[in-house]
Protein backbone atom coordinates (compact mmCIF):
# COMPACT_ATOMS: atom_id res chain seq x y z
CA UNK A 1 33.42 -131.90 -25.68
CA UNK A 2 33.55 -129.88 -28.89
CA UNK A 3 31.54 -130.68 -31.25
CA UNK A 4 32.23 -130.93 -35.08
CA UNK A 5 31.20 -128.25 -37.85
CA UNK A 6 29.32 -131.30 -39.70
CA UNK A 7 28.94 -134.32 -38.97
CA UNK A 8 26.55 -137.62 -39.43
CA UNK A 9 24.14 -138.16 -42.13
CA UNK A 10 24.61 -134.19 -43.61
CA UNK A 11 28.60 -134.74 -43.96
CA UNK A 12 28.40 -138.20 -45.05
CA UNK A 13 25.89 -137.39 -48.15
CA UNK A 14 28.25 -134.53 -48.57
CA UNK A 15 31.36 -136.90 -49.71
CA UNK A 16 29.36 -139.21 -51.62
CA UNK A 17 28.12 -136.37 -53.42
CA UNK A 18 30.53 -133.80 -54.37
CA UNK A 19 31.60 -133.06 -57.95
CA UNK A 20 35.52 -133.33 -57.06
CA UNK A 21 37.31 -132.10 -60.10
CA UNK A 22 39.40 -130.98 -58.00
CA UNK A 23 40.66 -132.81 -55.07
CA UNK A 24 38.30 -132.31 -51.67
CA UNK A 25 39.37 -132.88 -48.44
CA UNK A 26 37.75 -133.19 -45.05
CA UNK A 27 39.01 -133.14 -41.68
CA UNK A 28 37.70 -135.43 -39.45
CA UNK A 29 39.78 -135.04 -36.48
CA UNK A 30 42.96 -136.16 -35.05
CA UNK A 31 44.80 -137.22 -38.21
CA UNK A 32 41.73 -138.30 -39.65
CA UNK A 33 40.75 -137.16 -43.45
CA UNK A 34 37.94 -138.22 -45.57
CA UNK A 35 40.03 -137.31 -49.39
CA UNK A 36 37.83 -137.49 -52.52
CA UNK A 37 38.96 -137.06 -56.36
CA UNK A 38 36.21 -137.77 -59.26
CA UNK A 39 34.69 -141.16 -57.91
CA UNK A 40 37.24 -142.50 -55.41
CA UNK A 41 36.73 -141.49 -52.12
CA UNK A 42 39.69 -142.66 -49.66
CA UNK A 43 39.97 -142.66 -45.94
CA UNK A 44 43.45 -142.05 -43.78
CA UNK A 45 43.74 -142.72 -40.54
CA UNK A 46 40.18 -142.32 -39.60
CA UNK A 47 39.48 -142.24 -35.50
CA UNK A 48 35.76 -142.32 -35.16
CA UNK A 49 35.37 -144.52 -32.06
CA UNK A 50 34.35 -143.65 -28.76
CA UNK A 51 37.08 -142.17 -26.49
CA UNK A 52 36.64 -141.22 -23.28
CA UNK A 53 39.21 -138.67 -22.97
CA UNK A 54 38.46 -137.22 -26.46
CA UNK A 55 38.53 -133.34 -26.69
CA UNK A 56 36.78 -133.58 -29.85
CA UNK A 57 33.91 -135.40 -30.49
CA UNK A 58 34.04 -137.57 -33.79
CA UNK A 59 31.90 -135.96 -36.85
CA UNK A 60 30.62 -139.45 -38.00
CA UNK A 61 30.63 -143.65 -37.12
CA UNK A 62 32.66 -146.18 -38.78
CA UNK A 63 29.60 -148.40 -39.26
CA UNK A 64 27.79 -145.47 -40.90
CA UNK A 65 30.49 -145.20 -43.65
CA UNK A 66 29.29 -147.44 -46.66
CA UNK A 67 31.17 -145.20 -49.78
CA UNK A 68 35.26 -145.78 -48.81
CA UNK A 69 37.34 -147.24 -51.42
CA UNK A 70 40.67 -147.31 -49.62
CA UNK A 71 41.32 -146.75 -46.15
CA UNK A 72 44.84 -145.92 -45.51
CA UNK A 73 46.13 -146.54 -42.21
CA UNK A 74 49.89 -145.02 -41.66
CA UNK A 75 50.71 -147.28 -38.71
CA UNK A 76 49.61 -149.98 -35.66
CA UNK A 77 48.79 -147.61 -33.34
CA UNK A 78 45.51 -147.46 -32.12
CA UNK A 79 44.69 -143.41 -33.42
CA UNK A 80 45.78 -144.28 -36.95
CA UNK A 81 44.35 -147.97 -37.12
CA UNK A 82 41.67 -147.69 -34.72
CA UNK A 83 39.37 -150.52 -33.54
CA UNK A 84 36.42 -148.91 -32.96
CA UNK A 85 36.49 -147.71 -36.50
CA UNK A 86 38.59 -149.72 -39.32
CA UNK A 87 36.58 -153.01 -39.02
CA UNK A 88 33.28 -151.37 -38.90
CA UNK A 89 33.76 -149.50 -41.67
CA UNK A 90 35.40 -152.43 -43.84
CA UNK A 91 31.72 -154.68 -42.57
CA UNK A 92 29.45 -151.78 -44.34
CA UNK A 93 31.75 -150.67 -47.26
CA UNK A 94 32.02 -154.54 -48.60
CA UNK A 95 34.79 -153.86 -51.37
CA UNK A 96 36.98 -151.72 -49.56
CA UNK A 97 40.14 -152.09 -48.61
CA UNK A 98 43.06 -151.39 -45.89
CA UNK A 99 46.41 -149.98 -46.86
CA UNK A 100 49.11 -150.85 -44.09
CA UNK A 101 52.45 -151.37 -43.19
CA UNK A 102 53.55 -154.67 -43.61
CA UNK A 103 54.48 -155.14 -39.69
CA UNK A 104 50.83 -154.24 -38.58
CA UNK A 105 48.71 -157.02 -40.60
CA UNK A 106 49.16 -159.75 -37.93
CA UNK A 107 48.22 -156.89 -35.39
CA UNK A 108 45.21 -155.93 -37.98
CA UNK A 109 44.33 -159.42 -37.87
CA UNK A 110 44.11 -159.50 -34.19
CA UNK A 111 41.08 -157.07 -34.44
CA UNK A 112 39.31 -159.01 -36.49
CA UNK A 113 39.90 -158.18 -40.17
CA UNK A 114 40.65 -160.52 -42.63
CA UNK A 115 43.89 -160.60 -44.68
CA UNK A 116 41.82 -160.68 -47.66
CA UNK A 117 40.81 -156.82 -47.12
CA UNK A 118 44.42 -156.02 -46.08
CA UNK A 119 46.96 -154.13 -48.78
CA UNK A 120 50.26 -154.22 -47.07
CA UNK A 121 53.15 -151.95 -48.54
CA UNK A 122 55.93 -150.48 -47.51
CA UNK A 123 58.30 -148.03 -48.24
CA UNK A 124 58.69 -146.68 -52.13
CA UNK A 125 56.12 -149.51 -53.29
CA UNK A 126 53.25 -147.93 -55.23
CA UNK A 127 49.44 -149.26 -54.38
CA UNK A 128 46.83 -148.29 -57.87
CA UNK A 129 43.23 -147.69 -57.04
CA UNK A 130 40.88 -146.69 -59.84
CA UNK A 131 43.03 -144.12 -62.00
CA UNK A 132 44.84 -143.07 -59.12
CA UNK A 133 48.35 -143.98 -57.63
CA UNK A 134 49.43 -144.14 -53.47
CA UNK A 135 52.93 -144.04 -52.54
CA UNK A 136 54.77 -144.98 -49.16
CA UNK A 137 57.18 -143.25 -47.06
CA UNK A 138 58.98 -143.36 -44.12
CA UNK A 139 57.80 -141.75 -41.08
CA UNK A 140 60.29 -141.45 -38.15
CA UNK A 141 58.53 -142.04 -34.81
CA UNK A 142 61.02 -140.65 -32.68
CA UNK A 143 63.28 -143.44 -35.20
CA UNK A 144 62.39 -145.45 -38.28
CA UNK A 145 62.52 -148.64 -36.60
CA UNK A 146 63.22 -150.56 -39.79
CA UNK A 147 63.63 -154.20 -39.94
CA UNK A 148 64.24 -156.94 -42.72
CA UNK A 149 61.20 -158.95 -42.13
CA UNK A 150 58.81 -155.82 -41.21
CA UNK A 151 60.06 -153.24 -43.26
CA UNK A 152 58.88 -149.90 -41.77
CA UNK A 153 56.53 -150.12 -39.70
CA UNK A 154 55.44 -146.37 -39.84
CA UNK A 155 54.22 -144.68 -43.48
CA UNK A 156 53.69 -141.53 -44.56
CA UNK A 157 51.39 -142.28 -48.01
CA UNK A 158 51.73 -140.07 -50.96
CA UNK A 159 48.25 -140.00 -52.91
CA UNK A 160 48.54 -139.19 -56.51
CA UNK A 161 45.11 -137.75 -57.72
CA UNK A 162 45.68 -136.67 -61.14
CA UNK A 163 48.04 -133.68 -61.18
CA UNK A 164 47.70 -133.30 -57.52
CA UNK A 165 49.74 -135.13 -54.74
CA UNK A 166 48.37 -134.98 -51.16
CA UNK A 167 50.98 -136.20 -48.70
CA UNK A 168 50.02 -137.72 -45.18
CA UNK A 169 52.87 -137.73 -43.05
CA UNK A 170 50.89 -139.90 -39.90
CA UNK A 171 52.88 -139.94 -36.79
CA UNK A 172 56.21 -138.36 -37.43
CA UNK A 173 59.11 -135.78 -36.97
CA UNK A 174 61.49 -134.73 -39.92
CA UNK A 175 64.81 -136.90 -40.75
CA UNK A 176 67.45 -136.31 -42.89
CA UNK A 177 66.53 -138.00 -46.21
CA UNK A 178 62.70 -136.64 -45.59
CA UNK A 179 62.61 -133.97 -47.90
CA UNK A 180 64.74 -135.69 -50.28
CA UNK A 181 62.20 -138.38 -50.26
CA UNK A 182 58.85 -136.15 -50.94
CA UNK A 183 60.38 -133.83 -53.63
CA UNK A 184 59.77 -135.82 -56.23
CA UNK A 185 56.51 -136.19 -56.44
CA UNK A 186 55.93 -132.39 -56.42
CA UNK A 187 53.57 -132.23 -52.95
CA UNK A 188 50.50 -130.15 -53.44
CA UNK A 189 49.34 -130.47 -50.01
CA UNK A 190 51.11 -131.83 -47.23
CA UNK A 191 49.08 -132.92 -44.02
CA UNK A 192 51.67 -132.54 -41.07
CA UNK A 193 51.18 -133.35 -37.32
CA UNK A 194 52.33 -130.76 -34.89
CA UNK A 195 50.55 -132.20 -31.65
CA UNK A 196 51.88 -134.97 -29.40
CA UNK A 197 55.25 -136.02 -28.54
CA UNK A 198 57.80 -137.29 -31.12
CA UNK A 199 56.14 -135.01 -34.03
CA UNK A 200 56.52 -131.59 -35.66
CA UNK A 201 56.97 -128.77 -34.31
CA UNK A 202 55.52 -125.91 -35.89
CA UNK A 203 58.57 -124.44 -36.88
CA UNK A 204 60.21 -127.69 -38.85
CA UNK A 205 56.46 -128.28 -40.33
CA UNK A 206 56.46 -124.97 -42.18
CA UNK A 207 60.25 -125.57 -42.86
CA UNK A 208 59.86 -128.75 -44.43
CA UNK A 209 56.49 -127.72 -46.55
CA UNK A 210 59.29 -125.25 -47.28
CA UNK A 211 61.53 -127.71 -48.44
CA UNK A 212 59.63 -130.00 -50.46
CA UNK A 213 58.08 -127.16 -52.59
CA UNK A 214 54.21 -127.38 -51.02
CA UNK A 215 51.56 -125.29 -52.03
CA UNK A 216 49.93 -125.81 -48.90
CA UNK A 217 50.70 -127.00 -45.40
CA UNK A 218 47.56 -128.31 -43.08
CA UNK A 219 48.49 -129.28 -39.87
CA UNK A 220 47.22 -131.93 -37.85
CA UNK A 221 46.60 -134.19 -34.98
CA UNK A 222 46.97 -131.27 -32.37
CA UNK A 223 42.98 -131.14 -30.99
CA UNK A 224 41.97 -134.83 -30.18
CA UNK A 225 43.63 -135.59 -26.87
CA UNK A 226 45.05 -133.71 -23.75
CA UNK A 227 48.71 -135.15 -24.79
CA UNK A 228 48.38 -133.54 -28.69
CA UNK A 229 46.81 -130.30 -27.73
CA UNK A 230 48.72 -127.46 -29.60
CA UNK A 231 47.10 -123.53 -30.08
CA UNK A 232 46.64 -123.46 -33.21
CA UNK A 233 46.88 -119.64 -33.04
CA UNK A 234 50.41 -120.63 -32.90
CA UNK A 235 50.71 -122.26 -36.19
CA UNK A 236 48.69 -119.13 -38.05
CA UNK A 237 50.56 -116.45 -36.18
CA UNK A 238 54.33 -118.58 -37.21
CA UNK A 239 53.42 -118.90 -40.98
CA UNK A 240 52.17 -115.02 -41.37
CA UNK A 241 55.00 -113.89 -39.42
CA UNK A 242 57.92 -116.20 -40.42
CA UNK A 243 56.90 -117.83 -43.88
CA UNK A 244 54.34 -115.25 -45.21
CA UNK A 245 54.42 -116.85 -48.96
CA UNK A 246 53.50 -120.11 -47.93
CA UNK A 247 49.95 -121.23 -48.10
CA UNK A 248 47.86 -122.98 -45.88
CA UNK A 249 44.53 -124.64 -44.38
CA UNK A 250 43.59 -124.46 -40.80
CA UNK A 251 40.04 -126.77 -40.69
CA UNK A 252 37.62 -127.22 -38.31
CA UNK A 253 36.54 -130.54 -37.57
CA UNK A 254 34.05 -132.39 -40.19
CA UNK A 255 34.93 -129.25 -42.61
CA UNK A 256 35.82 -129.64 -46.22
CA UNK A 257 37.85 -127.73 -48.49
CA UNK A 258 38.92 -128.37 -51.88
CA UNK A 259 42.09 -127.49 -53.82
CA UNK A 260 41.82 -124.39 -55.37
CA UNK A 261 42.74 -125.15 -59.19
């Protein structure tokens, strides 16, 4: 099992320390991110449980996280609103809360956390968290799978910090109304999966950071499991080769970076 580039008690006083006037970001595997602008520190999709098939192994616990604000979780599924992980954290960091699609909260409910620490949203509804603003999306997990009652039940979220928009596309391949969708909010970075069937390839997750206008493309959720394994050597060699002018971050697991201003 590989092991992280930083990880338990040194990465966690790392986030609850950093001078972020910029935003900072931190890869925690999977589609996992630990994001951080001034004083709000927000989680997506964090997968820090035990897995027994995990390539990767996870830089910190859910129970040792005490700082999160928000924790956004993009969909049901158990990588992106993991059990091992969401409720733990939510028992040690008493006044966060979980952002969700509206169809998972029954589902969230099921694992034991209460509806009282649940924000549900959906998509183009706008959730406010200290000075900062989180918009949803559609993802399209091999389809959008929208209903009346459950709205879409997979999320991409938009966070607004300041001047800077981070999108988090969670599970997901491009549709046709995608990049219509994103351009608006001007995408700074944009957090793409390109492991695991039913998501990006590399080639339509540099076209769409294309598209939308990103100043940098990360990819994602390629190194966790057997299923999602992608060479990343792949991605670097398509963007220098094919889209030389467009910027972006390869991390390591439990590695931050933050936005160049």
């Amino acid at each position: 099992m590989i092991q992280p580039v930083n990880g338990g008690r040194e990465l966690l006083d790392e986030i609850e320390s950093a001078d972020c006037p910029a935003p900072r970001l931190w890869w925690l595997g999977h589609s996992g991110f630990a994001l951080k602008y001034r004083q709000a520190i927000v989680y997506v999709d964090p997968l820090l449980g035990g897995r027994e098939n995990r390539l990767v192994a996870p830089p910190i616990s859910g129970q040792d996280v005490r700082h999160a604000g928000l924790i956004l979780c993009t969909h049901a599924h158990a990588g992106h609103l993991d059990p091992g992980t969401v409720p733990a954290m939510l028992a040690e960091s008493r006044r966060a809360k979980v952002v969700m699609p509206m169809s998972a909260a029954a589902h969230a409910h099921e694992l034991g956390i209460e509806y009282q620490r649940m924000v549900t949203t959906n998509a183009d509804l706008r959730v406010e968290f200290l000075d900062d603003r989180i918009y949803a999306v559609p993802s399209a997990h091999r389809q959008l799978d929208w209903t009346p009652t459950g709205g879409y039940p997979y999320l991409g979220y938009l966070v607004r910090f300041g001047p800077y928009t981070i999108y988090h596309a969670g599970d997901g391949a491009p549709y046709e109304q995608l990049a219509a969708r994103l351009m608006p909010y001007n995408v700074t970075v944009a957090l793409l999966p390109i492991g695991g069937e039913g998501n990006f390839t590399i080639t339509e997750a540099a076209h769409l950071a294309g598209q939308i206008g990103a100043e940098w493309l990360v990819p994602m959720h390629y190194d966790m499991f057997p299923g999602c394994a992608v060479e990343v050597d792949r991605f670097i060699e398509h963007l220098l080769g094919q889209h030389p002018a467009q910027r972006f971050k390869v991390f390591q697991c439990g590695e931050g970076w933050s936005i160049p201003e």
